[in-house]
PDB file of N, CA and C in Angstrom:
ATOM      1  N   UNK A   1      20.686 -38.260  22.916  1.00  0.00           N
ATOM      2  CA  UNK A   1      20.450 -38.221  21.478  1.00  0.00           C
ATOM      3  C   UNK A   1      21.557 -37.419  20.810  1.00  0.00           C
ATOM      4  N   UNK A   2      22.296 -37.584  19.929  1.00  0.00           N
ATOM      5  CA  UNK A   2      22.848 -37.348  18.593  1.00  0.00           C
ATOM      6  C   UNK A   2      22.111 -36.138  17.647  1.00  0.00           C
ATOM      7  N   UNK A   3      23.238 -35.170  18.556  1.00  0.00           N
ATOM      8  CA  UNK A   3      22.630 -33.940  17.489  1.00  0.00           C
ATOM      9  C   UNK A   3      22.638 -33.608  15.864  1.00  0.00           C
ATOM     10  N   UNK A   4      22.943 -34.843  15.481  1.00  0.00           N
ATOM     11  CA  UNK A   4      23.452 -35.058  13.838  1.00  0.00           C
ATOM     12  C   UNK A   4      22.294 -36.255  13.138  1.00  0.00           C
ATOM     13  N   UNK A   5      21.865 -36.517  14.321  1.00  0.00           N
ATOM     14  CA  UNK A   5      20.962 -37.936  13.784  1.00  0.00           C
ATOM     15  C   UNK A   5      20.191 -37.474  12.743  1.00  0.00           C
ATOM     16  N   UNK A   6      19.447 -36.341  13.187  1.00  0.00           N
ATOM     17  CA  UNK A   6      18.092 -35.752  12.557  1.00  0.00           C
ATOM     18  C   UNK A   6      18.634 -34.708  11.612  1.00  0.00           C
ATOM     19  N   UNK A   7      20.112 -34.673  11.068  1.00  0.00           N
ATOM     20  CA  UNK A   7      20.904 -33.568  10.616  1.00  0.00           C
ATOM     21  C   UNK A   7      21.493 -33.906   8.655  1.00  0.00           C
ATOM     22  N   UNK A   8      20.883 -33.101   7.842  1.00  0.00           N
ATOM     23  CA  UNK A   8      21.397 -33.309   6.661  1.00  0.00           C
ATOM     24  C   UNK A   8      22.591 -32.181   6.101  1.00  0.00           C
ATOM     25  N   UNK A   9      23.504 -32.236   6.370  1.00  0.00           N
ATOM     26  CA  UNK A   9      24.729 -31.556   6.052  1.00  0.00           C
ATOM     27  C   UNK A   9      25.031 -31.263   4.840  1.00  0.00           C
ATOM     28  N   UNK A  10      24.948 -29.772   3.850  1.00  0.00           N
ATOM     29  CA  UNK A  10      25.512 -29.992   2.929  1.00  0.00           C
ATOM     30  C   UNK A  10      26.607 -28.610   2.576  1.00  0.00           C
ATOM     31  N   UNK A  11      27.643 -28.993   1.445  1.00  0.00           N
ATOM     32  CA  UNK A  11      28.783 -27.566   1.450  1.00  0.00           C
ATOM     33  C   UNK A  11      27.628 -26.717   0.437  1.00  0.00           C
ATOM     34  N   UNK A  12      27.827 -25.459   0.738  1.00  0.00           N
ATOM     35  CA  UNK A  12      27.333 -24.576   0.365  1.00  0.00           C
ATOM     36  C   UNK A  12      28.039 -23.659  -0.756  1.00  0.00           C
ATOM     37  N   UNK A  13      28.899 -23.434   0.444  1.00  0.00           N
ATOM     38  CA  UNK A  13      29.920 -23.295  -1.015  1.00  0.00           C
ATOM     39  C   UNK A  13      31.474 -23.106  -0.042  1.00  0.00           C
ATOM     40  N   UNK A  14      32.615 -22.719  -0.368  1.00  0.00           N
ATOM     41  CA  UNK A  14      34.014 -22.575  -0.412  1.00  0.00           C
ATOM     42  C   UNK A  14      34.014 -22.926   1.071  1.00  0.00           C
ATOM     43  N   UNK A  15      33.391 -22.115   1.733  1.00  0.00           N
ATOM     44  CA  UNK A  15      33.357 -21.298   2.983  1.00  0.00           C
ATOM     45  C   UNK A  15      32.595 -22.035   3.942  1.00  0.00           C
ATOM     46  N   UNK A  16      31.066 -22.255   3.394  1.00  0.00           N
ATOM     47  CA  UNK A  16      29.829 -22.442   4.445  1.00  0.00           C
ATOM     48  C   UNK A  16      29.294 -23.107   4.250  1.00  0.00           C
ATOM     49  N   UNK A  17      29.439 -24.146   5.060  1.00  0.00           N
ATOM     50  CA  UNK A  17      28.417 -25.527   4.963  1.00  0.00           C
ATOM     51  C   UNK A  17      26.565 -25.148   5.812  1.00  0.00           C
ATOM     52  N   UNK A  18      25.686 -26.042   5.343  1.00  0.00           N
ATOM     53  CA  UNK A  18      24.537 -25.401   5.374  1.00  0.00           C
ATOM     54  C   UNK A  18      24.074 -26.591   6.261  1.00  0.00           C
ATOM     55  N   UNK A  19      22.917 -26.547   7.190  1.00  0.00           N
ATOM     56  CA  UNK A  19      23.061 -27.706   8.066  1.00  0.00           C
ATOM     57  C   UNK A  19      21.485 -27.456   8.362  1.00  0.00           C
ATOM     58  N   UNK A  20      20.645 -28.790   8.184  1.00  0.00           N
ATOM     59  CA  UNK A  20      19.090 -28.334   7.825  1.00  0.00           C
ATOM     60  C   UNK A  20      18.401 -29.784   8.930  1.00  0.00           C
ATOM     61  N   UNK A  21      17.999 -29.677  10.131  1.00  0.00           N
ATOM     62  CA  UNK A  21      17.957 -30.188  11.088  1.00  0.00           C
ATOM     63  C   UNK A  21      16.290 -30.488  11.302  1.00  0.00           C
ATOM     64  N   UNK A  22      15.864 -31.595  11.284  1.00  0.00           N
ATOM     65  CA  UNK A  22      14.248 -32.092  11.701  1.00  0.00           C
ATOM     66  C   UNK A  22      14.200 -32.396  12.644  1.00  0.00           C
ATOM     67  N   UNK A  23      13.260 -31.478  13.532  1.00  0.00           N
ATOM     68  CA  UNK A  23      12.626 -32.149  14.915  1.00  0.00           C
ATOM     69  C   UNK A  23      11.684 -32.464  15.074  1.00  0.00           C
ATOM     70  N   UNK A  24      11.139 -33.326  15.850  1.00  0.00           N
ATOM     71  CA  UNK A  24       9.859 -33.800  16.040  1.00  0.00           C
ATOM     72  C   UNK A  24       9.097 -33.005  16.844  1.00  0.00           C
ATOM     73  N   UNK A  25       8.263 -32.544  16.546  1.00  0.00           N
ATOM     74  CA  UNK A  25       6.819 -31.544  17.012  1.00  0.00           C
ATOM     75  C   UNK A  25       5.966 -32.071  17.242  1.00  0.00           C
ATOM     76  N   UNK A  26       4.967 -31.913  18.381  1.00  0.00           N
ATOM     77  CA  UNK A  26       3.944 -32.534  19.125  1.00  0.00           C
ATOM     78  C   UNK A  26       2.915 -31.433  19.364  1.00  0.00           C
ATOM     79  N   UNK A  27       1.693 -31.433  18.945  1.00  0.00           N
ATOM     80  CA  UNK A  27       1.003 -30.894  19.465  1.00  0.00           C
ATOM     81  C   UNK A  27      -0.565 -31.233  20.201  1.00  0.00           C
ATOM     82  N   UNK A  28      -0.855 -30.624  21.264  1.00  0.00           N
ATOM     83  CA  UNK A  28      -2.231 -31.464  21.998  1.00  0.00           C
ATOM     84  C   UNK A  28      -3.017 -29.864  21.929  1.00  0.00           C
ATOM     85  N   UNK A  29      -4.414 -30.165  21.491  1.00  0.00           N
ATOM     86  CA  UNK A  29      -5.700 -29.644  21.427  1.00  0.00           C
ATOM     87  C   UNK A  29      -6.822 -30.280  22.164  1.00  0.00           C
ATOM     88  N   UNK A  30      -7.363 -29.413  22.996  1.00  0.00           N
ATOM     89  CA  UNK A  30      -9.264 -30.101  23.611  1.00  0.00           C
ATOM     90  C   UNK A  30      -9.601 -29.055  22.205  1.00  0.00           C
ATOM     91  N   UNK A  31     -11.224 -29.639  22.075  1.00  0.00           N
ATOM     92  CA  UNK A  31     -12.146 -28.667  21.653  1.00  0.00           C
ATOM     93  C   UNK A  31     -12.773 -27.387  22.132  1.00  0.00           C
ATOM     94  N   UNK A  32     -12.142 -27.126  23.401  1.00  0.00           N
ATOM     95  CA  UNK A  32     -12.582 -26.058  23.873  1.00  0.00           C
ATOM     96  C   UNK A  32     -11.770 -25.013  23.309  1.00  0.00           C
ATOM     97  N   UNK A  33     -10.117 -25.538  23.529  1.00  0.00           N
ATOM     98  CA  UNK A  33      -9.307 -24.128  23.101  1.00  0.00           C
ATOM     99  C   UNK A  33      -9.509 -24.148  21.299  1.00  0.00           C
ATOM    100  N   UNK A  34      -9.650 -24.889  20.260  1.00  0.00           N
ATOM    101  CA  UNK A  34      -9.958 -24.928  19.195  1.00  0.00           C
ATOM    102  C   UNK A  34     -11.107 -23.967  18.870  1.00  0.00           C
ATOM    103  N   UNK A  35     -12.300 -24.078  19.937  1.00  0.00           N
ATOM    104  CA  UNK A  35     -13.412 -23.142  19.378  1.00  0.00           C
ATOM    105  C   UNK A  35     -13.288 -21.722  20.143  1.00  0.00           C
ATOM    106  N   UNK A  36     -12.444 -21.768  21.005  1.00  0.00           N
ATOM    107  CA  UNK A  36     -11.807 -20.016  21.535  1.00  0.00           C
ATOM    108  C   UNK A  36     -11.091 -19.462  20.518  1.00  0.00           C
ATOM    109  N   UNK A  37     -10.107 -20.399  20.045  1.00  0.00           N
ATOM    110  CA  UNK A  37      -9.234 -19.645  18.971  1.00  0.00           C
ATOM    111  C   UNK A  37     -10.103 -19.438  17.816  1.00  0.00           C
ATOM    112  N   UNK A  38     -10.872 -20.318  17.219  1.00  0.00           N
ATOM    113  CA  UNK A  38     -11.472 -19.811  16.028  1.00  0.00           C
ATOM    114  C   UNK A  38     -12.602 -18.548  16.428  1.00  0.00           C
ATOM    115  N   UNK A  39     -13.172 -18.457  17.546  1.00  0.00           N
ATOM    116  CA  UNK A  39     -13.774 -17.225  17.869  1.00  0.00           C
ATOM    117  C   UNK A  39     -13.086 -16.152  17.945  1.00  0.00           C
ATOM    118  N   UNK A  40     -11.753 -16.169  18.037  1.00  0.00           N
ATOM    119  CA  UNK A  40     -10.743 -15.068  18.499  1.00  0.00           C
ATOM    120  C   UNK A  40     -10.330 -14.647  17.191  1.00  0.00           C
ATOM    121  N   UNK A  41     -10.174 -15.553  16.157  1.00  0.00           N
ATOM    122  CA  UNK A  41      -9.805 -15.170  14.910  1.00  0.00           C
ATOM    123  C   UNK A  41     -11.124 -14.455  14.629  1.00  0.00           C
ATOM    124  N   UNK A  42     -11.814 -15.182  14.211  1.00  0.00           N
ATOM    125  CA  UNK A  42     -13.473 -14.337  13.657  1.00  0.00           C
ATOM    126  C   UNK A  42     -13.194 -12.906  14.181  1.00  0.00           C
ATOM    127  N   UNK A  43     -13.118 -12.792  15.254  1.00  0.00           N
ATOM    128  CA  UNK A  43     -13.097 -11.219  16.012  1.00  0.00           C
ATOM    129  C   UNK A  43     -12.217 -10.236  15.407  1.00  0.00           C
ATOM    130  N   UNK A  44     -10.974 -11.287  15.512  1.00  0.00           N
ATOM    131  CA  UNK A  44     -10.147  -9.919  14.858  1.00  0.00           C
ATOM    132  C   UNK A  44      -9.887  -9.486  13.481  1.00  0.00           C
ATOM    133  N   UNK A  45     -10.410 -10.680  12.813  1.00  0.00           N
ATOM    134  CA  UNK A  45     -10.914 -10.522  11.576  1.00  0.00           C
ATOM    135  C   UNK A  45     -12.169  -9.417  11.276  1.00  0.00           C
ATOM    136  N   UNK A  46     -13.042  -9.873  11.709  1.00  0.00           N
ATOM    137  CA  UNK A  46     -14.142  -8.345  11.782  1.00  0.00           C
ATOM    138  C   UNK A  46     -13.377  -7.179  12.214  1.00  0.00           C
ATOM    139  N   UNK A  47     -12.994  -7.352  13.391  1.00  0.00           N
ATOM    140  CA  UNK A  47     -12.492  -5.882  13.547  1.00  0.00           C
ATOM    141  C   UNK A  47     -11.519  -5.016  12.642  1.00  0.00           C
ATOM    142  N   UNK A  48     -10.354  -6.081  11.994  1.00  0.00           N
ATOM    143  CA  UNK A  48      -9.550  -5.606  10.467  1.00  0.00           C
ATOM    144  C   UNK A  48     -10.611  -5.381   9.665  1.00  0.00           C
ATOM    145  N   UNK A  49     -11.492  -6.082   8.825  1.00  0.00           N
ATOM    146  CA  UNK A  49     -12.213  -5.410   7.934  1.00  0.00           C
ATOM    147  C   UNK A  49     -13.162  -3.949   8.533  1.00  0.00           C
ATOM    148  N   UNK A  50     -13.424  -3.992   9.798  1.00  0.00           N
ATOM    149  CA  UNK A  50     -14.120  -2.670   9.814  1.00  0.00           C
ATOM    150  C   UNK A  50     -13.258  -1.448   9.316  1.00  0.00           C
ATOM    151  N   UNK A  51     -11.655  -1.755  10.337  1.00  0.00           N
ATOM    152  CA  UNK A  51     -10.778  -0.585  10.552  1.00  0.00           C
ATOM    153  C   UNK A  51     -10.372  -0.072   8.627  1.00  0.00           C
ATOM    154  N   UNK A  52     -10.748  -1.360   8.031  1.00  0.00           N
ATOM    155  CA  UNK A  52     -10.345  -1.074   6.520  1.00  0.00           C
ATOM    156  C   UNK A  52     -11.268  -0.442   5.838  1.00  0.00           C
ATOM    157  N   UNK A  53     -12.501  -0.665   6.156  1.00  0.00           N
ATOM    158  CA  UNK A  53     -13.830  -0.276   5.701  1.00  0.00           C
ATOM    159  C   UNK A  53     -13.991   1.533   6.101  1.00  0.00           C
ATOM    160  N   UNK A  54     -13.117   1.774   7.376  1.00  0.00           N
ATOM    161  CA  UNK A  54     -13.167   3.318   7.915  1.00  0.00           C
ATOM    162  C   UNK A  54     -11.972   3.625   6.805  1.00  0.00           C
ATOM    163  N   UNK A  55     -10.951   3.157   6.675  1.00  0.00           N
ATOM    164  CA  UNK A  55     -10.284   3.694   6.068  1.00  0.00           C
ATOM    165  C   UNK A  55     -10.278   4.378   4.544  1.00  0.00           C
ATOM    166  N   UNK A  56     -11.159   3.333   4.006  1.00  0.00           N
ATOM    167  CA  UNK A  56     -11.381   3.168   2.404  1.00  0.00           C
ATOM    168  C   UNK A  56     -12.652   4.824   2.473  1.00  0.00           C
ATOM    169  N   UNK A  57     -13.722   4.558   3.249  1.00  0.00           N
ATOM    170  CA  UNK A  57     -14.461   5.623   3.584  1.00  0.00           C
ATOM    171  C   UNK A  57     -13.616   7.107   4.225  1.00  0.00           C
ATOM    172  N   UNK A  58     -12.564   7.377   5.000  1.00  0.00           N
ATOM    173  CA  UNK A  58     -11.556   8.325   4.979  1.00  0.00           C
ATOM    174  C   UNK A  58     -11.105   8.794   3.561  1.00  0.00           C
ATOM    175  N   UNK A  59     -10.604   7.938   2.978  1.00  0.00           N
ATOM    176  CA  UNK A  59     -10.006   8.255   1.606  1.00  0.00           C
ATOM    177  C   UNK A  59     -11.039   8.570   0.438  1.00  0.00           C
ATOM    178  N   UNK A  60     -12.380   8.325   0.371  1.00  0.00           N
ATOM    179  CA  UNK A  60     -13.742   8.596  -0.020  1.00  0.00           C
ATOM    180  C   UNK A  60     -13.914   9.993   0.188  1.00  0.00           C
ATOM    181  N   UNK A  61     -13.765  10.371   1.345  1.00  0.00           N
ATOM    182  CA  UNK A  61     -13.775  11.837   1.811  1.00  0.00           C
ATOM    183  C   UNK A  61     -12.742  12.514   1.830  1.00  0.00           C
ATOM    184  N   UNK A  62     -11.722  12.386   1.581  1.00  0.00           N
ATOM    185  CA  UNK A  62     -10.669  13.326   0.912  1.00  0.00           C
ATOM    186  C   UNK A  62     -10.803  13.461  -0.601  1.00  0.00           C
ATOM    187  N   UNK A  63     -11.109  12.561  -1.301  1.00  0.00           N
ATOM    188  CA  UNK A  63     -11.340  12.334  -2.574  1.00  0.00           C
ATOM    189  C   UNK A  63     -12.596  13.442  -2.866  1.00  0.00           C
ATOM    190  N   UNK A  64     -13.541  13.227  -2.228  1.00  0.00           N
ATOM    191  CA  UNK A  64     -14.808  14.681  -2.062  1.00  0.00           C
ATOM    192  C   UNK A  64     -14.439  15.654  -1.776  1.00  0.00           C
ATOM    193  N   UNK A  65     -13.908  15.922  -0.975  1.00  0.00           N
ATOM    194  CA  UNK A  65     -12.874  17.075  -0.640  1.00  0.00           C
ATOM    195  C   UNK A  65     -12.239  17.847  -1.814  1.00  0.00           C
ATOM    196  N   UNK A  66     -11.104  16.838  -2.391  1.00  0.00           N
ATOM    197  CA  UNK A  66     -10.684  17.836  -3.444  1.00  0.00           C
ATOM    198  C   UNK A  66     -11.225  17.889  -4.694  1.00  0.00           C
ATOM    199  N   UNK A  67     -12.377  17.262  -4.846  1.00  0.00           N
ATOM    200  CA  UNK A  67     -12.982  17.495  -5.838  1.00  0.00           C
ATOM    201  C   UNK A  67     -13.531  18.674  -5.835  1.00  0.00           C
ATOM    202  N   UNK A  68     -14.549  18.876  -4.413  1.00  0.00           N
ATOM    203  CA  UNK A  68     -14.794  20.052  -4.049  1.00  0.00           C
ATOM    204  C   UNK A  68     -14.160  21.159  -3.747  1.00  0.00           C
ATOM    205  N   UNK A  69     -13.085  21.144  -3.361  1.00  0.00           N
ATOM    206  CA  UNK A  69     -12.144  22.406  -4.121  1.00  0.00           C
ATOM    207  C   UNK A  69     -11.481  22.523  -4.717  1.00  0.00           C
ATOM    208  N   UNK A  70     -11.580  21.859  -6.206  1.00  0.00           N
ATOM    209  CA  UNK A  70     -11.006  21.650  -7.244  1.00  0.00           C
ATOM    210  C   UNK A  70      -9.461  21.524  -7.235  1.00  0.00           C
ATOM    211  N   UNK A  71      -9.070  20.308  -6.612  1.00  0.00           N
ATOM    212  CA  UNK A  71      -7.489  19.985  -6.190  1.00  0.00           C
ATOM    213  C   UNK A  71      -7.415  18.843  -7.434  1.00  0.00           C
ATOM    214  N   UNK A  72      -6.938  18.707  -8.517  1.00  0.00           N
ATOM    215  CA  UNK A  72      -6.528  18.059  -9.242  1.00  0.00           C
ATOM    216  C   UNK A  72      -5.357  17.434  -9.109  1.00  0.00           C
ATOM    217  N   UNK A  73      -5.109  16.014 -10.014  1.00  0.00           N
ATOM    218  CA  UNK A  73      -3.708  15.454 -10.044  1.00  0.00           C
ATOM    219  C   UNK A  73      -2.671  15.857 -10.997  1.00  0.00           C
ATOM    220  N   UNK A  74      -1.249  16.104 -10.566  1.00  0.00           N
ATOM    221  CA  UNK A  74      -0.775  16.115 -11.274  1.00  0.00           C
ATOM    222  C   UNK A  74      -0.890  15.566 -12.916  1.00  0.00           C
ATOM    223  N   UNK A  75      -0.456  16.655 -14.133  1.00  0.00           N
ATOM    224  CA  UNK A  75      -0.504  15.310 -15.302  1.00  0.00           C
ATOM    225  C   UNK A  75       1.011  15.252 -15.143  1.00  0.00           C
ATOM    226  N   UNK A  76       1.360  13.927 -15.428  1.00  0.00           N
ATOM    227  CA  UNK A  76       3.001  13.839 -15.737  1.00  0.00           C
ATOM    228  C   UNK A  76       3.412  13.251 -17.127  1.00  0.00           C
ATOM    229  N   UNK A  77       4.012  14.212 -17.733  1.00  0.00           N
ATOM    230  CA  UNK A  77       3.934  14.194 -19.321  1.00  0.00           C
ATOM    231  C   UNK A  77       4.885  13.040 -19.502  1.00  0.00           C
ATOM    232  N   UNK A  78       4.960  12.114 -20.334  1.00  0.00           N
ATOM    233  CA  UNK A  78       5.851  11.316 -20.459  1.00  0.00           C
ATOM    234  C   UNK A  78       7.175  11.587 -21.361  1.00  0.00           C
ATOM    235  N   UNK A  79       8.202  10.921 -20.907  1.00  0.00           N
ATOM    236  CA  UNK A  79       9.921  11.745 -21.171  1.00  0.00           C
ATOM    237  C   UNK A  79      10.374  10.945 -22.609  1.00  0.00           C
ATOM    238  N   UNK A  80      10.079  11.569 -23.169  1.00  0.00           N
ATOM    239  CA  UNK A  80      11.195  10.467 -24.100  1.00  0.00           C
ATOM    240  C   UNK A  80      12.608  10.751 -24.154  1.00  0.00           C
ATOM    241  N   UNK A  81      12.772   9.720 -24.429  1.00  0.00           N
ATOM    242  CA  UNK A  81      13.788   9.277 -24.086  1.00  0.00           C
ATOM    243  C   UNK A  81      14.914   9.717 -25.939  1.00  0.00           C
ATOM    244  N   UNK A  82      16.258  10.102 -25.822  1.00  0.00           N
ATOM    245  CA  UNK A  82      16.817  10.270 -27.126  1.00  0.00           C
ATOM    246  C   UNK A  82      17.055   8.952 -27.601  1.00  0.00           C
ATOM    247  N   UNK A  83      16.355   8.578 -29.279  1.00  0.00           N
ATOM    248  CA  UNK A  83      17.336   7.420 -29.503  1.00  0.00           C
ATOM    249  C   UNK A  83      18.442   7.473 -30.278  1.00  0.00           C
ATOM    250  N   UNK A  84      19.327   6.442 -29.680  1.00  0.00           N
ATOM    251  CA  UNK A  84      21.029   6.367 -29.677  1.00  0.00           C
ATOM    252  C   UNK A  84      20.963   5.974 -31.223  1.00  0.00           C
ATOM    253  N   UNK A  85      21.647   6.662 -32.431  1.00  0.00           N
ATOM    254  CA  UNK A  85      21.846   6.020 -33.542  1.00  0.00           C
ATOM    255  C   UNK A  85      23.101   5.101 -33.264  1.00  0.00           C
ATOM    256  N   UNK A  86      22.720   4.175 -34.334  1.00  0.00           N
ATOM    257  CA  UNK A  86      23.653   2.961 -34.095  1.00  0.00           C
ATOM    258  C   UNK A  86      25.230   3.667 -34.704  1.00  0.00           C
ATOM    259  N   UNK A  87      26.262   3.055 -33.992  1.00  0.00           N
ATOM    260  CA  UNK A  87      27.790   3.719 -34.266  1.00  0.00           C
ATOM    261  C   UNK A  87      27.570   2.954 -35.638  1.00  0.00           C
ATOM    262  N   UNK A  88      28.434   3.413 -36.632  1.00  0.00           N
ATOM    263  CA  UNK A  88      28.732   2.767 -37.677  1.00  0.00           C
ATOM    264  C   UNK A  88      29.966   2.382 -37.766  1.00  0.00           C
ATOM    265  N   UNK A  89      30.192   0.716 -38.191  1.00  0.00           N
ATOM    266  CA  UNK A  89      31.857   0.169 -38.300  1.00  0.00           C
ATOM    267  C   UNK A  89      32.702   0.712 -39.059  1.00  0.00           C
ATOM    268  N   UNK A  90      34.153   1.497 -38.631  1.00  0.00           N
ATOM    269  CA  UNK A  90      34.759   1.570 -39.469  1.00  0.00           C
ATOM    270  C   UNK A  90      35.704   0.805 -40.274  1.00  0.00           C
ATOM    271  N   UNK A  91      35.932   0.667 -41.798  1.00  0.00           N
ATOM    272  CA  UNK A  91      36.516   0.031 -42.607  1.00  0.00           C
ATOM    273  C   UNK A  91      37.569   0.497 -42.740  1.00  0.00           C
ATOM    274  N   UNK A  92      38.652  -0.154 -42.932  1.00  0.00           N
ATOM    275  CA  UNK A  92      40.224   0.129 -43.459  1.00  0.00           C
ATOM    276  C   UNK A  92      40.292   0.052 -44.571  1.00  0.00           C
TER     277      UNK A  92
END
């Protein structure tokens, strides 16, 4: 086979031509490995939402924390900024 058959060539620019190649992909499934993998997803899916669910509850309790010893947030005052008067044109 003709490594160009399946090949659309185009200049990119000055330098670098860009070269964008289709192969044919095959794939075979039973129903057995289909319902392992979707069990395997489910799983680790639960297990991400738990580890997120501890986390969100961690940050719950730091949040109690400094409330309870009165740890406040920064305020951050906002900067203004100088405004630039406009130059004025000079006339001859």
């Amino acid at each position: 086979m003709n490594n160009m058959e399946n090949a659309i060539i185009t200049k990119k620019d000055d330098n670098t031509i860009k070269v964008v190649r289709t192969m044919p992909v095959h794939f075979e499934f039973t129903p057995e490995y289909l319902k392992q993998q979707r069990e395997a997803i489910l799983k680790q899916k639960a297990e991400q939402i738990a580890q997120r669910d501890q986390e969100i509850a961690d940050i719950d309790a730091y949040l109690a924390e400094c409330e309870k010893l009165g740890v406040v947030e920064k305020v951050v005052e906002p900067v203004e900024e100088p405004i630039e008067e406009p130059i004025e044109e000079i006339k001859a």
